[in-house]
C-alpha atoms as a PDB file:
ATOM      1  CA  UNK A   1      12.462  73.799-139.818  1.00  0.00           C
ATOM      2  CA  UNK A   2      12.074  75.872-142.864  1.00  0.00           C
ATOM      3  CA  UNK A   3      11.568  74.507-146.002  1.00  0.00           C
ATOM      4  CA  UNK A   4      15.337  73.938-147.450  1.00  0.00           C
ATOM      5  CA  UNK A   5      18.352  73.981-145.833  1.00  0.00           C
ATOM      6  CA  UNK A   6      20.438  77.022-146.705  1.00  0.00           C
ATOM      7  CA  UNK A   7      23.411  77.598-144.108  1.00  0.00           C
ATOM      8  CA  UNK A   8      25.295  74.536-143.223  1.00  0.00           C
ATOM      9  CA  UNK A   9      27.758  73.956-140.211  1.00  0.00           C
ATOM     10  CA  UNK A  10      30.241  71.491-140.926  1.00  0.00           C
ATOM     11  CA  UNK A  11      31.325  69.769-137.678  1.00  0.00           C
ATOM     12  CA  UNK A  12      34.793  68.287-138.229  1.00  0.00           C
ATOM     13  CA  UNK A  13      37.471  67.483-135.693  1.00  0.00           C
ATOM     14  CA  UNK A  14      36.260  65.539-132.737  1.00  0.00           C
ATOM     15  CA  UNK A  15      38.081  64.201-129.440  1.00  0.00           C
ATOM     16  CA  UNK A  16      38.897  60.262-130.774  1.00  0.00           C
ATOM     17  CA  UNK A  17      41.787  58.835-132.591  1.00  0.00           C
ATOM     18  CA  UNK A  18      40.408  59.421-136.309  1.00  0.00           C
ATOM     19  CA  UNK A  19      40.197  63.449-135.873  1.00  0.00           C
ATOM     20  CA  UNK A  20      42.899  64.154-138.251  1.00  0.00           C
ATOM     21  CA  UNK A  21      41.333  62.238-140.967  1.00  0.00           C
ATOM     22  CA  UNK A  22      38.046  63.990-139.864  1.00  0.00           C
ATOM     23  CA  UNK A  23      39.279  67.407-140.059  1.00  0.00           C
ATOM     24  CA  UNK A  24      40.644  66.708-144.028  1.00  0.00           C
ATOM     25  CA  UNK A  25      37.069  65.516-144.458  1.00  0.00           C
ATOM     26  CA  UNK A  26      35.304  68.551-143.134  1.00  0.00           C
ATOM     27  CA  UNK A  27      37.366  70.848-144.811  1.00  0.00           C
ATOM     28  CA  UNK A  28      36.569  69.323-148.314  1.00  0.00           C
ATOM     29  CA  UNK A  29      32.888  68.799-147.657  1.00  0.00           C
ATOM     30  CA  UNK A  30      33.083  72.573-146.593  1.00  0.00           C
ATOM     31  CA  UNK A  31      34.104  73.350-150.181  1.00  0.00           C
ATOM     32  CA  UNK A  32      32.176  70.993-152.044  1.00  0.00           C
ATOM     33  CA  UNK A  33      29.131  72.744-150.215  1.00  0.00           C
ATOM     34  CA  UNK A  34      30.373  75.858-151.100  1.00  0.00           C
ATOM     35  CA  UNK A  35      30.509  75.159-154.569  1.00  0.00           C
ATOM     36  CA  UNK A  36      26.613  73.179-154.381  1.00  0.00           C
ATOM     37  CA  UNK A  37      25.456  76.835-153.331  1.00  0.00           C
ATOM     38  CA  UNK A  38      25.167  76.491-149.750  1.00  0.00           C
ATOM     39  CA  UNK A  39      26.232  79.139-147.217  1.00  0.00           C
ATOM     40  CA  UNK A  40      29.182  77.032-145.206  1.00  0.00           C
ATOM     41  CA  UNK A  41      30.576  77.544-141.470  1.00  0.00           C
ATOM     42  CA  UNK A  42      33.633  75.155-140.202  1.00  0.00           C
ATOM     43  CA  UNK A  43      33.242  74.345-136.783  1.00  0.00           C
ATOM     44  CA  UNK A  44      36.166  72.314-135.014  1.00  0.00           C
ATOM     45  CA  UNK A  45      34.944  70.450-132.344  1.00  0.00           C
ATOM     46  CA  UNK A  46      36.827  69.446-129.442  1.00  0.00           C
ATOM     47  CA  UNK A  47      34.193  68.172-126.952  1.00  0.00           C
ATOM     48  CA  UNK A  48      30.606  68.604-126.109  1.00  0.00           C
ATOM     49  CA  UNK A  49      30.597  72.199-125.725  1.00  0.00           C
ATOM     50  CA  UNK A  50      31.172  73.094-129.098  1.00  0.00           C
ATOM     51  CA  UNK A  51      29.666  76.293-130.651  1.00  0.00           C
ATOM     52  CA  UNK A  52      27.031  76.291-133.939  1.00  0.00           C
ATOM     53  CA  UNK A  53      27.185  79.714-135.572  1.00  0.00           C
ATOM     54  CA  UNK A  54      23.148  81.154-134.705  1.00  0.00           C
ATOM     55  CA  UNK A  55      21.164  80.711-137.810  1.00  0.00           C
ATOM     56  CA  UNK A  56      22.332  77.327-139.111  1.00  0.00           C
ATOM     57  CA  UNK A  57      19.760  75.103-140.899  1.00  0.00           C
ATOM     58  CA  UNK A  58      21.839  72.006-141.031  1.00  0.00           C
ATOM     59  CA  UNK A  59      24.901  70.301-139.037  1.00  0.00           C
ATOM     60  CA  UNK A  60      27.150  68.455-141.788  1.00  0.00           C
ATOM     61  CA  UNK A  61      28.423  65.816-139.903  1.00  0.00           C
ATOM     62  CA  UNK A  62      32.027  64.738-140.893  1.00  0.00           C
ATOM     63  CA  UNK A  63      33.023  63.594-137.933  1.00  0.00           C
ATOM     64  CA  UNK A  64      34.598  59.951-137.473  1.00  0.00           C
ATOM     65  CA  UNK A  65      34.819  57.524-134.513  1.00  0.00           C
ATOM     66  CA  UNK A  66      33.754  58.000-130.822  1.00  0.00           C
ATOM     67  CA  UNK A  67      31.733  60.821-130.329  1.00  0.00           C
ATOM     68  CA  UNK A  68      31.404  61.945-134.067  1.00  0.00           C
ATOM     69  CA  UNK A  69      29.380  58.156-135.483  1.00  0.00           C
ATOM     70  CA  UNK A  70      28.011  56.715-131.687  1.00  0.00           C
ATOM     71  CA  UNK A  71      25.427  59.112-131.404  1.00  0.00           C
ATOM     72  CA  UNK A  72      27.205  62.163-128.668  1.00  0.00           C
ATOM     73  CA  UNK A  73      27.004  64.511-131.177  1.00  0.00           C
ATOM     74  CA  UNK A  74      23.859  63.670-132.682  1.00  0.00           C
ATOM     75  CA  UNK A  75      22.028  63.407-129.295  1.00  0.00           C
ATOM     76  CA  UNK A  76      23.718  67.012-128.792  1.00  0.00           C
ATOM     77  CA  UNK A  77      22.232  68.317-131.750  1.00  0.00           C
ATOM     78  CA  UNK A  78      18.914  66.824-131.242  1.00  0.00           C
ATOM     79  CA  UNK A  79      18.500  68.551-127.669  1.00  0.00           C
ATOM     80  CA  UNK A  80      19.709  71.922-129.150  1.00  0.00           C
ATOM     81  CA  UNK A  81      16.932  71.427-132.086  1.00  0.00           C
ATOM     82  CA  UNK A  82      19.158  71.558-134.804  1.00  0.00           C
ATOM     83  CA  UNK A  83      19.197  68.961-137.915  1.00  0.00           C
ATOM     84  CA  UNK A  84      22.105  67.085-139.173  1.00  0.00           C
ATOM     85  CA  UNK A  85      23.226  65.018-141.667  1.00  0.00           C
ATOM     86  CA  UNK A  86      23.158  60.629-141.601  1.00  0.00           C
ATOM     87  CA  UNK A  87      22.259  58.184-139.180  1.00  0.00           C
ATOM     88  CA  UNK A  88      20.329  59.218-136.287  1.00  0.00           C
ATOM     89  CA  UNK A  89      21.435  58.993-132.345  1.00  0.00           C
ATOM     90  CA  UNK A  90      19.600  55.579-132.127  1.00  0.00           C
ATOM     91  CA  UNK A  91      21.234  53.885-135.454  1.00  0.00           C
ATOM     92  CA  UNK A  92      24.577  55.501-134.669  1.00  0.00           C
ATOM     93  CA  UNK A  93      24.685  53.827-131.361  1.00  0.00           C
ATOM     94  CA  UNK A  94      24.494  50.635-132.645  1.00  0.00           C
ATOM     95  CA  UNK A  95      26.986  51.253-135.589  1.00  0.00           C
ATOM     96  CA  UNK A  96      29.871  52.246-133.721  1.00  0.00           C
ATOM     97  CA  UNK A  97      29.707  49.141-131.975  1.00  0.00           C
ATOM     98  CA  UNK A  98      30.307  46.065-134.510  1.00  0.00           C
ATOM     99  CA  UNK A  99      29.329  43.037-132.389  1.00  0.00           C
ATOM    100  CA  UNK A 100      25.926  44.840-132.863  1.00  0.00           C
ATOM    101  CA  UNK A 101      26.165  45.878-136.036  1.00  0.00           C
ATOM    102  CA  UNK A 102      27.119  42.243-136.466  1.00  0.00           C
ATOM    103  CA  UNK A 103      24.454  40.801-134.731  1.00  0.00           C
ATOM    104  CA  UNK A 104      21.695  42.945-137.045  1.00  0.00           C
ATOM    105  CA  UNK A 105      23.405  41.508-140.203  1.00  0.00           C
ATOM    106  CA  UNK A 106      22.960  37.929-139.179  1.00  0.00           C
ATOM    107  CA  UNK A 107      19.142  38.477-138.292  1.00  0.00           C
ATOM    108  CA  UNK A 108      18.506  39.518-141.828  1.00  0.00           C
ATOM    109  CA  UNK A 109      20.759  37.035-143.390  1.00  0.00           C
ATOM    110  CA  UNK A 110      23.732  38.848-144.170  1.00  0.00           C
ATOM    111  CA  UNK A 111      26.639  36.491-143.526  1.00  0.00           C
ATOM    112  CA  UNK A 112      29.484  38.282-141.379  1.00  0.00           C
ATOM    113  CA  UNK A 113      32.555  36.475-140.011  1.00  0.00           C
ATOM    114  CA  UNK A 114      31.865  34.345-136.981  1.00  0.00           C
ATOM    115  CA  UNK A 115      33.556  36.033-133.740  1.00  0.00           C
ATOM    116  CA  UNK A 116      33.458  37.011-129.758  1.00  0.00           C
ATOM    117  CA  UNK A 117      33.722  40.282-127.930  1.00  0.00           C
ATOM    118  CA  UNK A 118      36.844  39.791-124.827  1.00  0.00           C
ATOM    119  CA  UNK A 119      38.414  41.700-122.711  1.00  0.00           C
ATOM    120  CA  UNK A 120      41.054  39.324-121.593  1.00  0.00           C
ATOM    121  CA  UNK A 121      43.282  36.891-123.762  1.00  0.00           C
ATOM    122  CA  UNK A 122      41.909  34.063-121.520  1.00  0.00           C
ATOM    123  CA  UNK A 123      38.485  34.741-123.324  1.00  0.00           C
ATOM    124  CA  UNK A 124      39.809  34.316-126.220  1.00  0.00           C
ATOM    125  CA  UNK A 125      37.743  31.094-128.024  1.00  0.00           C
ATOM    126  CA  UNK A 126      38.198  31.670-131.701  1.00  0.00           C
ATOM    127  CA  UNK A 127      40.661  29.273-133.826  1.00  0.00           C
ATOM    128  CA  UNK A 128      43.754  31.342-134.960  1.00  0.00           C
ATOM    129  CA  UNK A 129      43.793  32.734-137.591  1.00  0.00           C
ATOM    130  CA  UNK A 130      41.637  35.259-136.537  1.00  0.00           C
ATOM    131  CA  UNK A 131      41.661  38.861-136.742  1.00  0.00           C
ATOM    132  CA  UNK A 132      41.215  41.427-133.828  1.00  0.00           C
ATOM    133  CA  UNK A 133      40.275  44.837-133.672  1.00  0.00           C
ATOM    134  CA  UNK A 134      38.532  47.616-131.213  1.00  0.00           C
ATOM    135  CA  UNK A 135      35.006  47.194-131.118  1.00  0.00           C
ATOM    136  CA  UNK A 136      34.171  50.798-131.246  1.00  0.00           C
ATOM    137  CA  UNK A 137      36.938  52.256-133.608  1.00  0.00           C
ATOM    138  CA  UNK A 138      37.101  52.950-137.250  1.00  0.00           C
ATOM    139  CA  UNK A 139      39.962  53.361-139.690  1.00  0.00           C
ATOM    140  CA  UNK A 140      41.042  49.942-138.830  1.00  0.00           C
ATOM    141  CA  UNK A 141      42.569  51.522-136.006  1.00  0.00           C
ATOM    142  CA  UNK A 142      44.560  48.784-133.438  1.00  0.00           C
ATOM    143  CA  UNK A 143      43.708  46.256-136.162  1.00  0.00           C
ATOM    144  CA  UNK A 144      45.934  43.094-137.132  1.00  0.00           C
ATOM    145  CA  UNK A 145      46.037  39.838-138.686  1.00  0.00           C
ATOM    146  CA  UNK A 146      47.139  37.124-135.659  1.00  0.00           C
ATOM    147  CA  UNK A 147      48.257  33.543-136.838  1.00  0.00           C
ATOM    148  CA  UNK A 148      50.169  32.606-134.091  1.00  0.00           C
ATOM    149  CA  UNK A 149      49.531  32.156-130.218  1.00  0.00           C
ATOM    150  CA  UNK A 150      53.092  34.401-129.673  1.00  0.00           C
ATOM    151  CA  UNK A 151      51.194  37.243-131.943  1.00  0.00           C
ATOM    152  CA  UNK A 152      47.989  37.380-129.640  1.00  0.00           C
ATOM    153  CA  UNK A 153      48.899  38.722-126.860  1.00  0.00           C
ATOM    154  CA  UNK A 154      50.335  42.002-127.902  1.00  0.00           C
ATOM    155  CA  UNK A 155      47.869  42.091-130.918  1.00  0.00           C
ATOM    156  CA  UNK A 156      45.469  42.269-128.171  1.00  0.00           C
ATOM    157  CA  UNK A 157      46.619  44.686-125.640  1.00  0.00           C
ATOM    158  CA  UNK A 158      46.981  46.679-128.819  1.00  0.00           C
ATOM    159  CA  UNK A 159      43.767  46.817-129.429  1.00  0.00           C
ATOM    160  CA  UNK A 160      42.925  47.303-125.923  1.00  0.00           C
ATOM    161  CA  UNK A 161      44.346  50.625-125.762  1.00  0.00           C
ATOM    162  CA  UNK A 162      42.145  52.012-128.116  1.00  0.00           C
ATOM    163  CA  UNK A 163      38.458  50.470-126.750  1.00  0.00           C
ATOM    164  CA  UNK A 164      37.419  48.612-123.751  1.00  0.00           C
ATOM    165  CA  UNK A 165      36.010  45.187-125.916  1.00  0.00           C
ATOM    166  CA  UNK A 166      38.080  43.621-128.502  1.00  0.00           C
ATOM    167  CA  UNK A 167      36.016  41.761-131.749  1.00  0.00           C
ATOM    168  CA  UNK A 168      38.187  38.608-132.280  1.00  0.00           C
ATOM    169  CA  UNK A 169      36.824  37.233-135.674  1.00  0.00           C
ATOM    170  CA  UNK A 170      38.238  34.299-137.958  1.00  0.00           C
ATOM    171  CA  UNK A 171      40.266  35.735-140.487  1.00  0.00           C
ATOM    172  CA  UNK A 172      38.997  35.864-143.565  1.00  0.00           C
ATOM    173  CA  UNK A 173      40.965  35.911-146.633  1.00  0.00           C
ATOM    174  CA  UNK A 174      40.126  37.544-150.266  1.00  0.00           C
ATOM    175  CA  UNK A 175      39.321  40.738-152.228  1.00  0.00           C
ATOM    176  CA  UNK A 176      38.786  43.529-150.150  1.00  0.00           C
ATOM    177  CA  UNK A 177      35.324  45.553-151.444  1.00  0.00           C
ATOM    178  CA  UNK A 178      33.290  48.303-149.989  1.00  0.00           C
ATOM    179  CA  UNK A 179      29.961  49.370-151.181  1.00  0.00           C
ATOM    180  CA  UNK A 180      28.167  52.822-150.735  1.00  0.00           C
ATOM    181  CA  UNK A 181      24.267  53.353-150.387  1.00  0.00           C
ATOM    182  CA  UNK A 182      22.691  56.873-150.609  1.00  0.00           C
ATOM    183  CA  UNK A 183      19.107  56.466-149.752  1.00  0.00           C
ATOM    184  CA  UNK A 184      17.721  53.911-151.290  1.00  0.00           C
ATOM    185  CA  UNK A 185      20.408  53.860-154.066  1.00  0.00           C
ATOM    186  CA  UNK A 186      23.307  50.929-154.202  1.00  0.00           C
ATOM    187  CA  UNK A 187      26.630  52.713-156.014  1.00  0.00           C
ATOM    188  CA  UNK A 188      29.006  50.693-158.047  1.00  0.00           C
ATOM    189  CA  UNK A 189      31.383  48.198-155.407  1.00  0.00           C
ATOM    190  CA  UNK A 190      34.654  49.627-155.359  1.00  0.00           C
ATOM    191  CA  UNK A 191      37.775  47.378-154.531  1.00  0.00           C
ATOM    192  CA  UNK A 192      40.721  47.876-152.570  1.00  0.00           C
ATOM    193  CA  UNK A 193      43.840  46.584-153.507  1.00  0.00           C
ATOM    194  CA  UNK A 194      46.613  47.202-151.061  1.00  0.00           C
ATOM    195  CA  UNK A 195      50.036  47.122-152.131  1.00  0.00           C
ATOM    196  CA  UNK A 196      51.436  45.187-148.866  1.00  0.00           C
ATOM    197  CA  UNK A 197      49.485  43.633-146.259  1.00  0.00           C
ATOM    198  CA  UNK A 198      45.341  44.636-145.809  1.00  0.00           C
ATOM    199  CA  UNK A 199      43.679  47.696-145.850  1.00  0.00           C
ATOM    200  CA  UNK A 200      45.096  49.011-142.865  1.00  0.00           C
ATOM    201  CA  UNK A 201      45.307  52.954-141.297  1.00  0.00           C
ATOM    202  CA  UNK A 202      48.858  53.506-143.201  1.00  0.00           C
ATOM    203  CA  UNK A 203      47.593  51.945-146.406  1.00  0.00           C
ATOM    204  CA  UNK A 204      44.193  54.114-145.923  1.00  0.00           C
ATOM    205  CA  UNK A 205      45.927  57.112-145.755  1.00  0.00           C
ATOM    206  CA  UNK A 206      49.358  57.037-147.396  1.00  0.00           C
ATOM    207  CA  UNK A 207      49.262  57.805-150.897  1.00  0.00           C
ATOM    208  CA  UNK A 208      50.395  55.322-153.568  1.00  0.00           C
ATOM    209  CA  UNK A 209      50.073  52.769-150.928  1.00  0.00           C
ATOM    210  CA  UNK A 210      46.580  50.977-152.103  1.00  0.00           C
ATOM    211  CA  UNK A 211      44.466  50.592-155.570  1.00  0.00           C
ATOM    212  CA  UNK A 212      41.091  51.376-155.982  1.00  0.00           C
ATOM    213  CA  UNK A 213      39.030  49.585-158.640  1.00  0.00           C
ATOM    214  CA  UNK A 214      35.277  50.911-159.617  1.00  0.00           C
ATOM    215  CA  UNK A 215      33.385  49.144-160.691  1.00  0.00           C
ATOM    216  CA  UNK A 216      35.352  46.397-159.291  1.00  0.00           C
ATOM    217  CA  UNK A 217      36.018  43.461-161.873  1.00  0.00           C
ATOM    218  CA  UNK A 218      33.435  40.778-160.440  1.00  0.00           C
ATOM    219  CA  UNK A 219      30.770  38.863-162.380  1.00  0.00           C
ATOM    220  CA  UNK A 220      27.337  39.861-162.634  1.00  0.00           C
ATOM    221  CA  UNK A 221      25.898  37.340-159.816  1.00  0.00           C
ATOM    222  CA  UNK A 222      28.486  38.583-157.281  1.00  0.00           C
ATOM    223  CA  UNK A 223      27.775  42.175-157.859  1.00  0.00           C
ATOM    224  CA  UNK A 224      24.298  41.619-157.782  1.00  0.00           C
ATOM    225  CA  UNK A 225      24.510  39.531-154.354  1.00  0.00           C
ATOM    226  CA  UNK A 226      27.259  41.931-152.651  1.00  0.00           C
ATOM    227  CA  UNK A 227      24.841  44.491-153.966  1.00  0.00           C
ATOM    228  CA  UNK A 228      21.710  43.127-152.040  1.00  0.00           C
ATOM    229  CA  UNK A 229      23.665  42.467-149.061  1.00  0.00           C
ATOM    230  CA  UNK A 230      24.595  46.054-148.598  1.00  0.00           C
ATOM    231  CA  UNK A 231      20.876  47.497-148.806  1.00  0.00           C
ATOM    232  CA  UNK A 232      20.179  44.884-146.372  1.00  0.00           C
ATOM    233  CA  UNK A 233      22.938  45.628-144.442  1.00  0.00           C
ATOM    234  CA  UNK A 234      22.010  49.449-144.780  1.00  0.00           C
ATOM    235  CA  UNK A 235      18.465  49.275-143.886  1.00  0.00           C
ATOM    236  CA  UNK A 236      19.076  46.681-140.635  1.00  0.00           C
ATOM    237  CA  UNK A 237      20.396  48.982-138.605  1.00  0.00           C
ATOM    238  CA  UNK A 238      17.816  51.547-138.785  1.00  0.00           C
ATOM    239  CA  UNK A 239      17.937  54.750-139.920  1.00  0.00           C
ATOM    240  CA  UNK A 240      21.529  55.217-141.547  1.00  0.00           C
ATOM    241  CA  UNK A 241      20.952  57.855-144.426  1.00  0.00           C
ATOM    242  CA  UNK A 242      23.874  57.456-146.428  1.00  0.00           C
ATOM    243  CA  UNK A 243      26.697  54.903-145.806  1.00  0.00           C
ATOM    244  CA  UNK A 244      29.721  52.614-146.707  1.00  0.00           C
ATOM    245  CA  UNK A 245      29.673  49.310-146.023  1.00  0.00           C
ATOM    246  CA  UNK A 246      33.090  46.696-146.065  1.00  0.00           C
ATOM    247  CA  UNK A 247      32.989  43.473-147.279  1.00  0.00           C
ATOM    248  CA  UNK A 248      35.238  40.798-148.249  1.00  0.00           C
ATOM    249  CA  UNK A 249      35.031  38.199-150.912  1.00  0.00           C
ATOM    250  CA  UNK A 250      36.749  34.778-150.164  1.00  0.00           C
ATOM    251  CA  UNK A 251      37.225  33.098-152.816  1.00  0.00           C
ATOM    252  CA  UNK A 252      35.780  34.770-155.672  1.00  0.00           C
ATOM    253  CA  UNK A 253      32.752  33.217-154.427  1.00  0.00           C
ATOM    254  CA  UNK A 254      31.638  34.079-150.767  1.00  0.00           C
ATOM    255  CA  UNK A 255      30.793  37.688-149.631  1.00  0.00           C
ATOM    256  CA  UNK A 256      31.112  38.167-146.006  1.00  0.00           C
ATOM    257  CA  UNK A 257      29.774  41.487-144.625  1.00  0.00           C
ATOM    258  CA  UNK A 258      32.526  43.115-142.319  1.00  0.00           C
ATOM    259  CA  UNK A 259      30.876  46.638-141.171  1.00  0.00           C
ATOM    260  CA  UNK A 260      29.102  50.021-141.908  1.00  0.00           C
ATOM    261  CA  UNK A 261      29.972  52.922-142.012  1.00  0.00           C
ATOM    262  CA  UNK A 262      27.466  55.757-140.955  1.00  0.00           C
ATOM    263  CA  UNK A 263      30.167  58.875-141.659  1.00  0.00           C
ATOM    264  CA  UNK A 264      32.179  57.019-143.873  1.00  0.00           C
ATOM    265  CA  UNK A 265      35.384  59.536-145.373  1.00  0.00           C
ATOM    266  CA  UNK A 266      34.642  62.441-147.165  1.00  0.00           C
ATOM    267  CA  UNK A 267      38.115  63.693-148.837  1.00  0.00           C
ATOM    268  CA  UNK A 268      37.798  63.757-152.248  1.00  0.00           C
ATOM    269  CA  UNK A 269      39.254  60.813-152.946  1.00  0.00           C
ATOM    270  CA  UNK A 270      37.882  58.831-150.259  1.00  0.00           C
ATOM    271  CA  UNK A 271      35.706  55.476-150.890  1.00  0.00           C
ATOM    272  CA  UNK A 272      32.092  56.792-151.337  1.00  0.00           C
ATOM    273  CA  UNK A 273      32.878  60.013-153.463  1.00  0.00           C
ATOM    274  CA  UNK A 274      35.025  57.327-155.889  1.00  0.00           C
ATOM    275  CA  UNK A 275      31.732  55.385-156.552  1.00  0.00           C
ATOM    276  CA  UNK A 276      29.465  58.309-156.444  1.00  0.00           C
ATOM    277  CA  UNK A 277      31.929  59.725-159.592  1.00  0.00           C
ATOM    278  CA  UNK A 278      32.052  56.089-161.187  1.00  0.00           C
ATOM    279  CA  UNK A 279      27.570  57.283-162.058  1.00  0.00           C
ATOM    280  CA  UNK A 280      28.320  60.679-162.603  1.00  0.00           C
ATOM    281  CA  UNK A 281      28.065  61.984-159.456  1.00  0.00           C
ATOM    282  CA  UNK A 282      30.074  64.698-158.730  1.00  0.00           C
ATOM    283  CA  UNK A 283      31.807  65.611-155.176  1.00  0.00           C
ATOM    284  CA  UNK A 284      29.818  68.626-154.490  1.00  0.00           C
ATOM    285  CA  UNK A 285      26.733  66.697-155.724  1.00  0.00           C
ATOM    286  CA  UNK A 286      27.351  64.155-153.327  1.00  0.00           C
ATOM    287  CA  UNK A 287      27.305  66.500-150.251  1.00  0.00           C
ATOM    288  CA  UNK A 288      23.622  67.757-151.842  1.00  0.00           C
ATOM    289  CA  UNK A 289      22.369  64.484-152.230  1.00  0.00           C
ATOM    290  CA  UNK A 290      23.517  63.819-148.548  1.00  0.00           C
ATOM    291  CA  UNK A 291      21.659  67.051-147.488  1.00  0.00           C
ATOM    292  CA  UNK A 292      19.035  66.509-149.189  1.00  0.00           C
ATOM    293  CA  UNK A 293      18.512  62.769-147.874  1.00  0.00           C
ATOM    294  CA  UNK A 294      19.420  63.917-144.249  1.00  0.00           C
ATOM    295  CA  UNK A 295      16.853  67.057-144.333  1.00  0.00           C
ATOM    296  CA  UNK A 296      13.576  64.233-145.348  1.00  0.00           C
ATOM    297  CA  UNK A 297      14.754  62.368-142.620  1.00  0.00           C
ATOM    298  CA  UNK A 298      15.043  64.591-139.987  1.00  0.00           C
ATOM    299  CA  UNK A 299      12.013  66.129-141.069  1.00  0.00           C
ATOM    300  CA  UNK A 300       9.776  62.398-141.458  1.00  0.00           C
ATOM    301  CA  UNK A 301      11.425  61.754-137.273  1.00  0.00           C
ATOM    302  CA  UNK A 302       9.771  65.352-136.379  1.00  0.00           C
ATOM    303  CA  UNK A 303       6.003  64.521-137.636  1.00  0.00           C
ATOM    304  CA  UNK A 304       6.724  60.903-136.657  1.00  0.00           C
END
């Protein structure tokens, strides 16, 4: 590895149901690169065989879902020798799947909703309300409030079209709040305010459809709490980088960790780059800090 990265890949694309959004994320961390002063190549990936232009330093991950955050591509890269950006292969298997994300939050402490892992409806143990979604999927893809028994079953096979295992939590209700970590470094909470209904893939990505608030309006114990959670959150799962991680807030009063994020979106006006800006952290200076992070850490695993 030379000293500093200087030509960056961006990987975008990617075969599972979040490539769209991936691709608008690539294409601006391709130009907020540019503008840091790195020399940037866009490389759409469809599968494994994808091609990284000879000479890159650095693979920009900005790749969501399957394949992109469950450690494929990072494995990939690894066995080609060539660094990349986040969580490596071994954290990014576990934080694609949430019942193991889930299961590191509650050995550190870090309350998360209760819930079960099915297959079946006839698994299903957890008093309604609950809410279900794909255990491996992101962009609250084949997700859904259930209340009653005549909603469950095609909530469910829903949800099983897109994954395998279905997470059947109770339903929480309250403010909606993610928090980003670079590093070491806790950003501002931001909170989501749909218009209708929760934070689902239509309110995500249809503008006008959701309100962002950062710093969100919360007193100073809450932030502080939500704020320790995260880190905690952040650092159980192993090596993560940089990442985004969902709570909600029932009641005012009780935070409830929901998930992380290891390649959370990158548009500019996506969830992380909104608190980055809310401490003066610009878009392009965003993508360097994530660089910069990803390049120590690739280089501590190597001397490891």
């Amino acid at each position: 590895m030379s000293d500093k990265p200087h030509k960056i890949a961006v990987l975008k694309g990617g075969p599972s149901a979040e490539r769209e959004v991936s691709l608008r994320s690539g294409a601006a961390c391709a130009d907020a690169l540019r503008k840091a002063g790195y020399e940037v190549a866009e490389v759409v990936v469809d599968d494994a065989n994808f091609v990284v232009p000879d000479g890159t330093d650095l693979a920009f991950l900005a790749m969501h879902g399957p394949f992109g955050e469950d450690g494929q591509v990072q494995g990939i890269l690894e066995a080609r020798g060539i660094p990349y950006t986040g969580a490596d292969a071994a954290t990014s298997r576990i934080t694609i799947d949430k019942e193991k994300t889930k299961e590191k939050f509650r050995q550190k402490g870090v309350p998360t909703p209760e819930g079960q892992l099915v297959r079946s409806l006839e698994e299903i143990t957890v008093p309604l309300p609950v809410f279900i979604k794909p255990n491996t999927q992101g962009s609250s893809v084949g997700s859904r409030s259930v209340a009653t028994r005549e909603e469950l079953a095609p909530a469910l096979a829903d949800a099983l079209r897109f994954d395998a295992e279905v997470l059947v939590e109770q339903l929480i209700t309250g403010r909606e709040l993610t928090v980003g970590v670079l590093g070491d470094e806790v950003l501002p909470i931001v909170e989501i305010h749909p218009l209708e209904g929760f934070y689902d893939y239509t309110n995500k990505y249809t503008k006008g459809r959701t309100e962002y608030f950062c710093p969100a309006s919360l007193p100073e114990s809450i932030t502080a709490l939500i704020q320790k959670y995260a880190l905690i959150a952040h650092q159980s799962v192993g090596q993560a980088v940089y990442s985004r991680i969902d709570f909600l807030l029932e009641e005012d009063v009780f935070p409830y960790c929901l998930e992380i994020n290891t390649i959370p979106g990158m548009t500019a006006t996506s969830l992380l780059p909104k608190a980055a800006a809310a401490v003066g952290i610009t878009f392009p200076q965003l993508c360097r800090r994530i660089v910069e992070l990803s390049w120590a850490a690739r280089q501590k695993e190597r001397t490891a």
